[in-house]
Every structure is written in structure tokens, then in C-alpha cells.
ModelCIF file with pLDDT and N, C-alpha, C, O atoms, coordinates in Angstrom:
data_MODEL
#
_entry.id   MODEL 
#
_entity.id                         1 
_entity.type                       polymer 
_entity.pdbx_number_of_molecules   1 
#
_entity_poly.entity_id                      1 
_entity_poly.type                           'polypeptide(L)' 
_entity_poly.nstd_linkage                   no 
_entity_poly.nstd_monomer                   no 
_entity_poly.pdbx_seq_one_letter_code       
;(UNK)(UNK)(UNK)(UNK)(UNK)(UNK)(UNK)(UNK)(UNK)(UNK)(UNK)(UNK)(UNK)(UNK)(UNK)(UNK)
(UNK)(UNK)(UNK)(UNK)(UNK)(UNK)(UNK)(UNK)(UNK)(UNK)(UNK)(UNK)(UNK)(UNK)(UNK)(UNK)
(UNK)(UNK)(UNK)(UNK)(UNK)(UNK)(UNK)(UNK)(UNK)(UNK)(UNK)
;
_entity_poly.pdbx_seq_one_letter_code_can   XXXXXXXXXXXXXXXXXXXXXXXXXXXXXXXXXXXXXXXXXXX 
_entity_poly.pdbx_strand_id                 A 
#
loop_
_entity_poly_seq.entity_id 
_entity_poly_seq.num 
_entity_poly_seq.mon_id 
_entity_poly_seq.hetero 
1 1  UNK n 
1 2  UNK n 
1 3  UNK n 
1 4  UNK n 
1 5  UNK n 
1 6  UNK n 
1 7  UNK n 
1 8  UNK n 
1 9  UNK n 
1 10 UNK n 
1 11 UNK n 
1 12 UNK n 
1 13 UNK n 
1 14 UNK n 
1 15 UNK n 
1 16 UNK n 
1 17 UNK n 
1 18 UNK n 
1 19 UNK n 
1 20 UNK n 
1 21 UNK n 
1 22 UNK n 
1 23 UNK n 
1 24 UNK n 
1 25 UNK n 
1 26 UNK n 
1 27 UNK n 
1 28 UNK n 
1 29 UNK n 
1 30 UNK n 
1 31 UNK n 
1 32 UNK n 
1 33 UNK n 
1 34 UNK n 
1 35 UNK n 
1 36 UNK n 
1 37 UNK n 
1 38 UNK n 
1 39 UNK n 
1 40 UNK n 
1 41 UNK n 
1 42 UNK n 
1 43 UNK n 
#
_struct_asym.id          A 
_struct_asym.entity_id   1 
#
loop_
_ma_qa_metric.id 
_ma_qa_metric.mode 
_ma_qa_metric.name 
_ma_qa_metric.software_group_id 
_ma_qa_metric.type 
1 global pLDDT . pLDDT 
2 local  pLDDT . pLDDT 
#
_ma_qa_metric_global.metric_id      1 
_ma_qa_metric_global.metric_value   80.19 
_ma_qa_metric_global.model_id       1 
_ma_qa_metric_global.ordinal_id     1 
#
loop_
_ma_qa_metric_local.label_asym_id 
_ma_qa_metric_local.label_comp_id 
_ma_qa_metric_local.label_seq_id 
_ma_qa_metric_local.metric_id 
_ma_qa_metric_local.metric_value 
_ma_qa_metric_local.model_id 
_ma_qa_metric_local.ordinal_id 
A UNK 1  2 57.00 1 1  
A UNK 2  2 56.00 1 2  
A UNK 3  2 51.00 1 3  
A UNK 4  2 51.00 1 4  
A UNK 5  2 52.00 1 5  
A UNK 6  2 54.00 1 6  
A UNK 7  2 54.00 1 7  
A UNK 8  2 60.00 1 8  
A UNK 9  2 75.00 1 9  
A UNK 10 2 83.00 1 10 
A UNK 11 2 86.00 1 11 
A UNK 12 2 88.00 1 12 
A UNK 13 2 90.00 1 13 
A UNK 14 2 93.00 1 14 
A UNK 15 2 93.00 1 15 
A UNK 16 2 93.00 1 16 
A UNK 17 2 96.00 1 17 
A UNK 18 2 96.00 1 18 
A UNK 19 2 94.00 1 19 
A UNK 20 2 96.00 1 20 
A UNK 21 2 96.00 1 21 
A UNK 22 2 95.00 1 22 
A UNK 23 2 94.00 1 23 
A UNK 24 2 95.00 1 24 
A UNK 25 2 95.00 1 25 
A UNK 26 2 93.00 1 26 
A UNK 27 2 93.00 1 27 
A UNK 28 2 93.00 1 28 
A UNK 29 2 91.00 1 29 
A UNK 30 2 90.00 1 30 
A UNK 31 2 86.00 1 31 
A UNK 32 2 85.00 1 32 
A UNK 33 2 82.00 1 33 
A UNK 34 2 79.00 1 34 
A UNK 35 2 84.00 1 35 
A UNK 36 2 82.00 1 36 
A UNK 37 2 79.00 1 37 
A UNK 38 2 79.00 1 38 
A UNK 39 2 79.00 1 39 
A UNK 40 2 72.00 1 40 
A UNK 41 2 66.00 1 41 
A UNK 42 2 62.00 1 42 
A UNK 43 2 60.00 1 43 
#
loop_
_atom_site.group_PDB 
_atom_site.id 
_atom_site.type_symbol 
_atom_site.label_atom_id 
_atom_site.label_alt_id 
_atom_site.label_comp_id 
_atom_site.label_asym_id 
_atom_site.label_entity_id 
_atom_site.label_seq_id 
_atom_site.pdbx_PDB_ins_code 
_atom_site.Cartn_x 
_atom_site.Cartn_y 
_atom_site.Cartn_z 
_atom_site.occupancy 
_atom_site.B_iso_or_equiv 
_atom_site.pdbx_formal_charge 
_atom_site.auth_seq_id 
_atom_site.auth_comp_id 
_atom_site.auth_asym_id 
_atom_site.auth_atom_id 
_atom_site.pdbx_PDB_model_num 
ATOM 1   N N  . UNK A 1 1  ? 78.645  109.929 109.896 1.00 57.00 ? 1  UNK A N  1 
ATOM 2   C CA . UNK A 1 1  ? 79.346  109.622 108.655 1.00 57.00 ? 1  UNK A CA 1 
ATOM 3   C C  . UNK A 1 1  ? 78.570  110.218 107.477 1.00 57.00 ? 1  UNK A C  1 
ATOM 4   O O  . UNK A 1 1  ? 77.826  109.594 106.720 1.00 57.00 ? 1  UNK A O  1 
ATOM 5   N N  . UNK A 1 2  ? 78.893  111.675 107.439 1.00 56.00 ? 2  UNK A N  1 
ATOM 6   C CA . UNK A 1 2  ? 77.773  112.410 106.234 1.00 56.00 ? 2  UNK A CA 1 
ATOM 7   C C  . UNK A 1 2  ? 78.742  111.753 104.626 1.00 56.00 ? 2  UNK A C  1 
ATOM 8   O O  . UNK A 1 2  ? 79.679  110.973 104.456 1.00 56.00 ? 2  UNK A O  1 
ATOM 9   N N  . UNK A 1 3  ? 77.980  112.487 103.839 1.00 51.00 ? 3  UNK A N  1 
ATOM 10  C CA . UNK A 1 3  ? 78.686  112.240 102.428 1.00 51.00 ? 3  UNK A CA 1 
ATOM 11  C C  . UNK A 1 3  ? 79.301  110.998 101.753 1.00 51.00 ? 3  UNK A C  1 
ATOM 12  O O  . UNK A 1 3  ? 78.594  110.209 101.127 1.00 51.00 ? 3  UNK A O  1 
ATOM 13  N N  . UNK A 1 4  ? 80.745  110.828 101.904 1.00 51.00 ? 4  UNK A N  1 
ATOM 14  C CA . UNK A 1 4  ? 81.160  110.331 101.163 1.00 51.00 ? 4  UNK A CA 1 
ATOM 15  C C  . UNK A 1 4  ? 81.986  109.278 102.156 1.00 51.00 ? 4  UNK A C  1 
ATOM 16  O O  . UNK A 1 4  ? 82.480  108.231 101.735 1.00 51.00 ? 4  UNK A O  1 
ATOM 17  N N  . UNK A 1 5  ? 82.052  109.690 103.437 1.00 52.00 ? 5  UNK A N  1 
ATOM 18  C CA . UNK A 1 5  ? 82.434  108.795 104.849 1.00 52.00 ? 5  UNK A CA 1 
ATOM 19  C C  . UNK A 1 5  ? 81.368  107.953 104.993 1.00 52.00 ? 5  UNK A C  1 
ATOM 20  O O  . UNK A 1 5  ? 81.491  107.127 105.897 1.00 52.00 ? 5  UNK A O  1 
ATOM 21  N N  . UNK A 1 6  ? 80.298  107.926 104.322 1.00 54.00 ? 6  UNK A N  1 
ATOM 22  C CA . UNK A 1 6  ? 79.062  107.246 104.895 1.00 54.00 ? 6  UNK A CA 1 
ATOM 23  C C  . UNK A 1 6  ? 79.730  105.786 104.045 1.00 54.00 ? 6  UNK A C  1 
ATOM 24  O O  . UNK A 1 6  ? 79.165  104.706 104.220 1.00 54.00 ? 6  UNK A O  1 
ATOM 25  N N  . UNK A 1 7  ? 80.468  105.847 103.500 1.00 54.00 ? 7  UNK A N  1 
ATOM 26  C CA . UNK A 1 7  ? 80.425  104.137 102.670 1.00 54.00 ? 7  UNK A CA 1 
ATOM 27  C C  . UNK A 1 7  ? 81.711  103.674 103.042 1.00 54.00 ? 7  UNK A C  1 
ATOM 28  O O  . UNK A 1 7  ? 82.291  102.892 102.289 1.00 54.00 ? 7  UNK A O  1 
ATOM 29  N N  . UNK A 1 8  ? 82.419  104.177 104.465 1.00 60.00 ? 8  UNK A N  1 
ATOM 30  C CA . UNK A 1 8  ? 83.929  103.740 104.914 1.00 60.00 ? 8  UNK A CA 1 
ATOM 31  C C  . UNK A 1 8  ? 83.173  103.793 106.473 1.00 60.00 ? 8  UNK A C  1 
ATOM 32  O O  . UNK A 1 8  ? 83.506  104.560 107.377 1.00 60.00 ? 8  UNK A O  1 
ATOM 33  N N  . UNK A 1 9  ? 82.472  103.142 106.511 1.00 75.00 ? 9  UNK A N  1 
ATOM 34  C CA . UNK A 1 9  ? 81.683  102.999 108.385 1.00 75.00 ? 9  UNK A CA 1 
ATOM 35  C C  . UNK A 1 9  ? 82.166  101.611 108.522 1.00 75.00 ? 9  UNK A C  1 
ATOM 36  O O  . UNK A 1 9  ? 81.771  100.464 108.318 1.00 75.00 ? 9  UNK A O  1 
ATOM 37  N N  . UNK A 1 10 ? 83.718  102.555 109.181 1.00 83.00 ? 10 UNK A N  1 
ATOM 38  C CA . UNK A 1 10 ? 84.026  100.769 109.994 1.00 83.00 ? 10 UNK A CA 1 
ATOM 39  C C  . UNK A 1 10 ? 83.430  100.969 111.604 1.00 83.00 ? 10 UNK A C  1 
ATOM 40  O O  . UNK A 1 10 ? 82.922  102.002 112.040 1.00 83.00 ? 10 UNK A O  1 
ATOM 41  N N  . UNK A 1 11 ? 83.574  100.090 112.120 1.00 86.00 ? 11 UNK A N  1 
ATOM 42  C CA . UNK A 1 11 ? 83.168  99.769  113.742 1.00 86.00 ? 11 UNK A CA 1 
ATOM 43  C C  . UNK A 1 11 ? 84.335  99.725  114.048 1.00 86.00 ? 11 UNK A C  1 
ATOM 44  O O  . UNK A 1 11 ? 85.242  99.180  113.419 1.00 86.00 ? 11 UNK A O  1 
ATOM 45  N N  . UNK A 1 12 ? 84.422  100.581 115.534 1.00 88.00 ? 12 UNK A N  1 
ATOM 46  C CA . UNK A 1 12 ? 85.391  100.752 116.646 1.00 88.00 ? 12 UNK A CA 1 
ATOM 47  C C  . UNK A 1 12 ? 86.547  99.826  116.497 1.00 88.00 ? 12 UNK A C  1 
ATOM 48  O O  . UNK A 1 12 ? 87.642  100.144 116.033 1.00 88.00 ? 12 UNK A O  1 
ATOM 49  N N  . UNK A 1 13 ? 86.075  98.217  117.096 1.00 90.00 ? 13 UNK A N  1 
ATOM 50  C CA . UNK A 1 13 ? 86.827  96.723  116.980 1.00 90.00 ? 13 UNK A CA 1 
ATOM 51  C C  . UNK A 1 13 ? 87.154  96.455  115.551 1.00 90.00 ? 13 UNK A C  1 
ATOM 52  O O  . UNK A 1 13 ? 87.940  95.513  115.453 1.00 90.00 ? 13 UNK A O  1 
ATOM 53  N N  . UNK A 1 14 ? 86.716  97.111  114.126 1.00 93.00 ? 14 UNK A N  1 
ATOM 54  C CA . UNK A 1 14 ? 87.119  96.432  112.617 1.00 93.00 ? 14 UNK A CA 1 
ATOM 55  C C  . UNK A 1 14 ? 88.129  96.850  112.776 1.00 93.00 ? 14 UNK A C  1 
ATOM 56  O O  . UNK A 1 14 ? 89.010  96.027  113.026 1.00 93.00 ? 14 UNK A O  1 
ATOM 57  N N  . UNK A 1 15 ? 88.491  98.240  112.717 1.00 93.00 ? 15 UNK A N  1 
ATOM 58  C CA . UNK A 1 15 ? 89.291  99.435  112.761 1.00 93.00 ? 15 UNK A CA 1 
ATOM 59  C C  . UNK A 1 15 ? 91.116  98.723  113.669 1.00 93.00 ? 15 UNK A C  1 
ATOM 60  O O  . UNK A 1 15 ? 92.280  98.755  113.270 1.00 93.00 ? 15 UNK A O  1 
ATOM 61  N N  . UNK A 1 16 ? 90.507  98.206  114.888 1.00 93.00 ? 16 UNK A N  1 
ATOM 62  C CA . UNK A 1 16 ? 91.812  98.331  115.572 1.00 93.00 ? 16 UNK A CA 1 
ATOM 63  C C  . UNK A 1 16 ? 92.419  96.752  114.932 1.00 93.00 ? 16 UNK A C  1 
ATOM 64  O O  . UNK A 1 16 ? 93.587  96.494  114.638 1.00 93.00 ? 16 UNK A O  1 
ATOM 65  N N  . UNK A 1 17 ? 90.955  95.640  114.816 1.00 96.00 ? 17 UNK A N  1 
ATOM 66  C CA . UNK A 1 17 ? 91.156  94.139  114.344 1.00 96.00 ? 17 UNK A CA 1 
ATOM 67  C C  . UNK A 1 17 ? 92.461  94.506  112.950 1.00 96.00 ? 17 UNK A C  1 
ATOM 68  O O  . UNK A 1 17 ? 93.568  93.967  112.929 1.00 96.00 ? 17 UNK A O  1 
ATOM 69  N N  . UNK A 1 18 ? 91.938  95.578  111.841 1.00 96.00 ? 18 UNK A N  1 
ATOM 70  C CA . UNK A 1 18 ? 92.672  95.656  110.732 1.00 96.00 ? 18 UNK A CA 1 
ATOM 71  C C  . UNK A 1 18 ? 94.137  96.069  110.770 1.00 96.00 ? 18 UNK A C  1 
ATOM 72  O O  . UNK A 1 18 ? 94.909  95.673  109.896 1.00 96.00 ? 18 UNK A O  1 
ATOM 73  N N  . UNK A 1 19 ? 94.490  96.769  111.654 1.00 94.00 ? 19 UNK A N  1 
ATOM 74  C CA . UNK A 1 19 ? 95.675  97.848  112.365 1.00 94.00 ? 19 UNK A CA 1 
ATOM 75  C C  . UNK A 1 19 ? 96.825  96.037  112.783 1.00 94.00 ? 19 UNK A C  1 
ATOM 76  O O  . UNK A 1 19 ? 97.906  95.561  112.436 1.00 94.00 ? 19 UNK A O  1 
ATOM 77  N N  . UNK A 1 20 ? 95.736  95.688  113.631 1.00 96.00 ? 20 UNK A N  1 
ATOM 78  C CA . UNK A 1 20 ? 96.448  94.719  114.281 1.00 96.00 ? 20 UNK A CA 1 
ATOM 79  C C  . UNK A 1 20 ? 97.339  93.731  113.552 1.00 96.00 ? 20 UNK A C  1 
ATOM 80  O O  . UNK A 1 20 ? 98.556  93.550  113.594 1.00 96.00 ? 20 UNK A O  1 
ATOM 81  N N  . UNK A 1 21 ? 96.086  92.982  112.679 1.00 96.00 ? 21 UNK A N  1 
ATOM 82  C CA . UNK A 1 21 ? 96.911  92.109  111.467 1.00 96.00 ? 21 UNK A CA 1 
ATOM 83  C C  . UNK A 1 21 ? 97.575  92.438  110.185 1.00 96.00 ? 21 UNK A C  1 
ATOM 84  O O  . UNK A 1 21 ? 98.029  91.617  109.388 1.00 96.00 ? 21 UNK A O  1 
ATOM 85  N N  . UNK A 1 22 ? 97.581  93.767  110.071 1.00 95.00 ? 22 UNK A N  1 
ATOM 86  C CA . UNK A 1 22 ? 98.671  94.567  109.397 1.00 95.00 ? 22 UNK A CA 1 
ATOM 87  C C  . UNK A 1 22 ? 100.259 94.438  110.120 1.00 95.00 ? 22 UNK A C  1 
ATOM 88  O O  . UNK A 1 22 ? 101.399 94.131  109.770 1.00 95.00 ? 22 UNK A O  1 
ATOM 89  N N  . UNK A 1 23 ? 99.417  94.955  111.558 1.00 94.00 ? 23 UNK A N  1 
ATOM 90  C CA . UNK A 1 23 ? 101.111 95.204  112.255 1.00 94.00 ? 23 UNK A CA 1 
ATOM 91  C C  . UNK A 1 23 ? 101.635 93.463  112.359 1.00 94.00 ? 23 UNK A C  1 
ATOM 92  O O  . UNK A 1 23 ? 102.804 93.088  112.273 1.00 94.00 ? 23 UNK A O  1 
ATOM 93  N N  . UNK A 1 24 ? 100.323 92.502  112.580 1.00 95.00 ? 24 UNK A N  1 
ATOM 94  C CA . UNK A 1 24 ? 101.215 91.024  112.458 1.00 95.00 ? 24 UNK A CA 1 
ATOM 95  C C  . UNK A 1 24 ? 101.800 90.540  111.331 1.00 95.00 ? 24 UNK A C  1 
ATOM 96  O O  . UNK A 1 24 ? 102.688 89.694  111.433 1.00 95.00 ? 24 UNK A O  1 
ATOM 97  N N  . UNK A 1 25 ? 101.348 91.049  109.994 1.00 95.00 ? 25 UNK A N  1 
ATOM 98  C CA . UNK A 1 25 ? 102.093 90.316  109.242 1.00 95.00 ? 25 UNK A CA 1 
ATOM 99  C C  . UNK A 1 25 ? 103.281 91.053  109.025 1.00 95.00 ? 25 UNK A C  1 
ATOM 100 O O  . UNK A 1 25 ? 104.251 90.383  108.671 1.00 95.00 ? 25 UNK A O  1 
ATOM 101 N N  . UNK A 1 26 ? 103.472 92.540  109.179 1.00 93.00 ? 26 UNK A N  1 
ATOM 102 C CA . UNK A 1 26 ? 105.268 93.018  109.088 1.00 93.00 ? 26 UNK A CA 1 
ATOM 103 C C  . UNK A 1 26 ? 105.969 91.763  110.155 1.00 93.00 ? 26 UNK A C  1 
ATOM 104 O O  . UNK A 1 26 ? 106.906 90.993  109.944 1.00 93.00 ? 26 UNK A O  1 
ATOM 105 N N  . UNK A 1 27 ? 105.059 91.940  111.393 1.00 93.00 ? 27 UNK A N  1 
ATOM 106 C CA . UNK A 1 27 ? 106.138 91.055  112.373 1.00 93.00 ? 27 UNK A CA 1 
ATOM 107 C C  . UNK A 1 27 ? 105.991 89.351  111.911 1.00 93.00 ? 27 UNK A C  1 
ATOM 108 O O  . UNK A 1 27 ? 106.577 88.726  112.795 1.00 93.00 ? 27 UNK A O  1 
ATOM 109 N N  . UNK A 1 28 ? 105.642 88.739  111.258 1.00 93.00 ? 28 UNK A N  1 
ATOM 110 C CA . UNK A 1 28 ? 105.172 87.594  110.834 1.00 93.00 ? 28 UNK A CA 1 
ATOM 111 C C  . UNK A 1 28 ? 106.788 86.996  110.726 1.00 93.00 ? 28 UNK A C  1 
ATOM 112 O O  . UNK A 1 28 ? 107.324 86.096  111.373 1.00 93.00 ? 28 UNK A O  1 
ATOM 113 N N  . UNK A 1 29 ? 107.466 88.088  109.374 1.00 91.00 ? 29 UNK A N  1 
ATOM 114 C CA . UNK A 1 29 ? 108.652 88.035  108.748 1.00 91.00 ? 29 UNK A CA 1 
ATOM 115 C C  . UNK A 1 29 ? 109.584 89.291  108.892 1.00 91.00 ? 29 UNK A C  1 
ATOM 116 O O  . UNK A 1 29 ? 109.711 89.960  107.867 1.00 91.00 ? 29 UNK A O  1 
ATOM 117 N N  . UNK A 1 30 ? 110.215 89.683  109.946 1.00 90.00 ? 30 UNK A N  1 
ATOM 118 C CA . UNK A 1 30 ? 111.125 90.595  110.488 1.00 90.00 ? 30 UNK A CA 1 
ATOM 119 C C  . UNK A 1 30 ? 112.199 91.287  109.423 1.00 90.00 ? 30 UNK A C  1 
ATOM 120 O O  . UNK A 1 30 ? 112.667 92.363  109.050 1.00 90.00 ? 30 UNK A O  1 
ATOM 121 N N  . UNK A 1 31 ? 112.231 89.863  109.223 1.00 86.00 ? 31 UNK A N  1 
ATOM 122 C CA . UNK A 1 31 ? 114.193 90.004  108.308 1.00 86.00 ? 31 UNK A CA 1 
ATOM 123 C C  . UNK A 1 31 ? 113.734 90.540  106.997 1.00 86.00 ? 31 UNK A C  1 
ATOM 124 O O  . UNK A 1 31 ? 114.779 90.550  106.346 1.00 86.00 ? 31 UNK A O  1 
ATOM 125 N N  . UNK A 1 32 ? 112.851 90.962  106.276 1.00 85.00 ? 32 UNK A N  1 
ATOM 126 C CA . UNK A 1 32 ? 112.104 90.747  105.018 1.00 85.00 ? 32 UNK A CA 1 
ATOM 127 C C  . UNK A 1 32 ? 112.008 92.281  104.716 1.00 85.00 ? 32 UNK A C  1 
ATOM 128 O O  . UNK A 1 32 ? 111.667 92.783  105.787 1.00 85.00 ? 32 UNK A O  1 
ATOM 129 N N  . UNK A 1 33 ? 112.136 93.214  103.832 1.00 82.00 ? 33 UNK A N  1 
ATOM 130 C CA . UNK A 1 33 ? 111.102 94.602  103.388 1.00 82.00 ? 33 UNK A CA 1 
ATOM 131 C C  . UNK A 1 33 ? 111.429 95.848  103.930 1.00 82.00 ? 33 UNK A C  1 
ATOM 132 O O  . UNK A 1 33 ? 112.558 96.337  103.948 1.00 82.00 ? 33 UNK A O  1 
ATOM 133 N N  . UNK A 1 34 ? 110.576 96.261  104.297 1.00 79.00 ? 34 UNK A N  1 
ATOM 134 C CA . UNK A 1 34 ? 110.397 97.401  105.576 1.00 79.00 ? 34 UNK A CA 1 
ATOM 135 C C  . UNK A 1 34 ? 111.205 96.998  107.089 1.00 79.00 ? 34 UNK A C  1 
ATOM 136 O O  . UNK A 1 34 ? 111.936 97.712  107.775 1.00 79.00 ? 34 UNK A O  1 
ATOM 137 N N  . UNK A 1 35 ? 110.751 95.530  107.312 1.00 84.00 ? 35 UNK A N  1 
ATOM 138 C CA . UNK A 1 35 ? 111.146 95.565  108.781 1.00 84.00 ? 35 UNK A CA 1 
ATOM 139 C C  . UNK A 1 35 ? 112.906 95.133  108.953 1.00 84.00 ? 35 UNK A C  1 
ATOM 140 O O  . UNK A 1 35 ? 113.693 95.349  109.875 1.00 84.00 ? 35 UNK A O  1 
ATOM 141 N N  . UNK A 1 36 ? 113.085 94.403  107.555 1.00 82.00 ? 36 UNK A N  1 
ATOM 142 C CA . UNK A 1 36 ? 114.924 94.441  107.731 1.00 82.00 ? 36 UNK A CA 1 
ATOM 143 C C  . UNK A 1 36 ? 115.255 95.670  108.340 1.00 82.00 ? 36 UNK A C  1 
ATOM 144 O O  . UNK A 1 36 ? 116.020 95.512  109.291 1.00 82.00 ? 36 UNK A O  1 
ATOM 145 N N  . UNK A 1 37 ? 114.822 97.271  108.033 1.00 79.00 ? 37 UNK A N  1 
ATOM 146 C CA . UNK A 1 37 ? 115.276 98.069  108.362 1.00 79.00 ? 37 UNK A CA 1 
ATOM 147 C C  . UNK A 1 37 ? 115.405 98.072  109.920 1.00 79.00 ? 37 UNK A C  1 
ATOM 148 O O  . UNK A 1 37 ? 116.383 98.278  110.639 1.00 79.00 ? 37 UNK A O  1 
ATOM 149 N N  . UNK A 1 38 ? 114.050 97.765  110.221 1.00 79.00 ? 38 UNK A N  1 
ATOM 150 C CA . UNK A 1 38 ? 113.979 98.419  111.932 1.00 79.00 ? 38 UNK A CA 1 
ATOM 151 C C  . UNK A 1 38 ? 114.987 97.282  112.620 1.00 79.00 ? 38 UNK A C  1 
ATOM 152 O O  . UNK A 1 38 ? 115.866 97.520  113.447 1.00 79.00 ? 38 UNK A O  1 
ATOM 153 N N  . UNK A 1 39 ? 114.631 95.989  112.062 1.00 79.00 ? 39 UNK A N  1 
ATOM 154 C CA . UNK A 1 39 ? 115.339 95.084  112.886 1.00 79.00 ? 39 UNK A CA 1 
ATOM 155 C C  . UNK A 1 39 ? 116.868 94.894  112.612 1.00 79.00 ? 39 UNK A C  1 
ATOM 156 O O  . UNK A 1 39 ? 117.637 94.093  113.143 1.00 79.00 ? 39 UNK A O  1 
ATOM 157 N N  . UNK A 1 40 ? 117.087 95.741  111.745 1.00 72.00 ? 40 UNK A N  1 
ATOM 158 C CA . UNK A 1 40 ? 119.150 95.810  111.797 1.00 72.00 ? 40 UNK A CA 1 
ATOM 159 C C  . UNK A 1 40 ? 119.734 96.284  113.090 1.00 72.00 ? 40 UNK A C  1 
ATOM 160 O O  . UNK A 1 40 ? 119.388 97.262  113.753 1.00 72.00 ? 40 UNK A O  1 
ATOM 161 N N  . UNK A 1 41 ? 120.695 95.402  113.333 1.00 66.00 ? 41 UNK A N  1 
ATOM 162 C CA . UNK A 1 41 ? 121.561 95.780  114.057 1.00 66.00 ? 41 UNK A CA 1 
ATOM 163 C C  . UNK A 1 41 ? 122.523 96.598  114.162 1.00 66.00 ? 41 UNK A C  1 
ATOM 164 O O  . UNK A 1 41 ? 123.427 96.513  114.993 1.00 66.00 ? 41 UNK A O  1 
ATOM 165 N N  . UNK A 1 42 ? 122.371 97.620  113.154 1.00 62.00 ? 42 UNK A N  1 
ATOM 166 C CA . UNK A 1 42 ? 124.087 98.135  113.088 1.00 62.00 ? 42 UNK A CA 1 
ATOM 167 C C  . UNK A 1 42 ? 122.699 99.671  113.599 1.00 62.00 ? 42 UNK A C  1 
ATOM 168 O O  . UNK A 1 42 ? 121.687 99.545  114.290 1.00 62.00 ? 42 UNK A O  1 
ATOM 169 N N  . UNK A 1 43 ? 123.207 100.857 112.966 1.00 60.00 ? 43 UNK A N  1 
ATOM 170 C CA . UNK A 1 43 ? 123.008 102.447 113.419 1.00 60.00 ? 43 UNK A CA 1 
ATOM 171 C C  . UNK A 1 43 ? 122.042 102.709 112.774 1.00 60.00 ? 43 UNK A C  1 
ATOM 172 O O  . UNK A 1 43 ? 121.552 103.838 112.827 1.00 60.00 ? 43 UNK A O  1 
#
């Protein structure tokens, strides 16, 4: 992590932990934002 990457040193497990509870809170509330889209039923 030369330069300016040296002060964004996440660990392997922060990295996927952060990904994860991102992707839980879209799914938290489905019907809501962004995910109304995916979760419509029509085309």
C-alpha cells in the first residue's frame, strides 16, 4: 500500500464484512429506493 493507498489499508475480512452490510441493508427494506426496482414484478 505505497502512497496514498497506504491510509485505505483495509484487511481481507473488513473489506468483504463492509460489502456485506451494505448488501443487508438494501435487502433490510426491498420495496424502498433502488431495490423497488429489482424487486418489481412487472418487465
Amino acid at each position: 500500500f505505497p502512497g496514498l493507498s497506504r491510509y485505505a489499508q483495509m484487511a481481507v475480512h473488513t473489506t468483504v464484512c463492509f460489502l456485506l452490510l451494505s448488501v443487508g441493508v438494501f435487502f433490510a427494506r426491498p420495496d424502498r429506493g433502488f431495490m423497488r426496482v429489482i424487486t418489481h414484478s412487472g418487465l
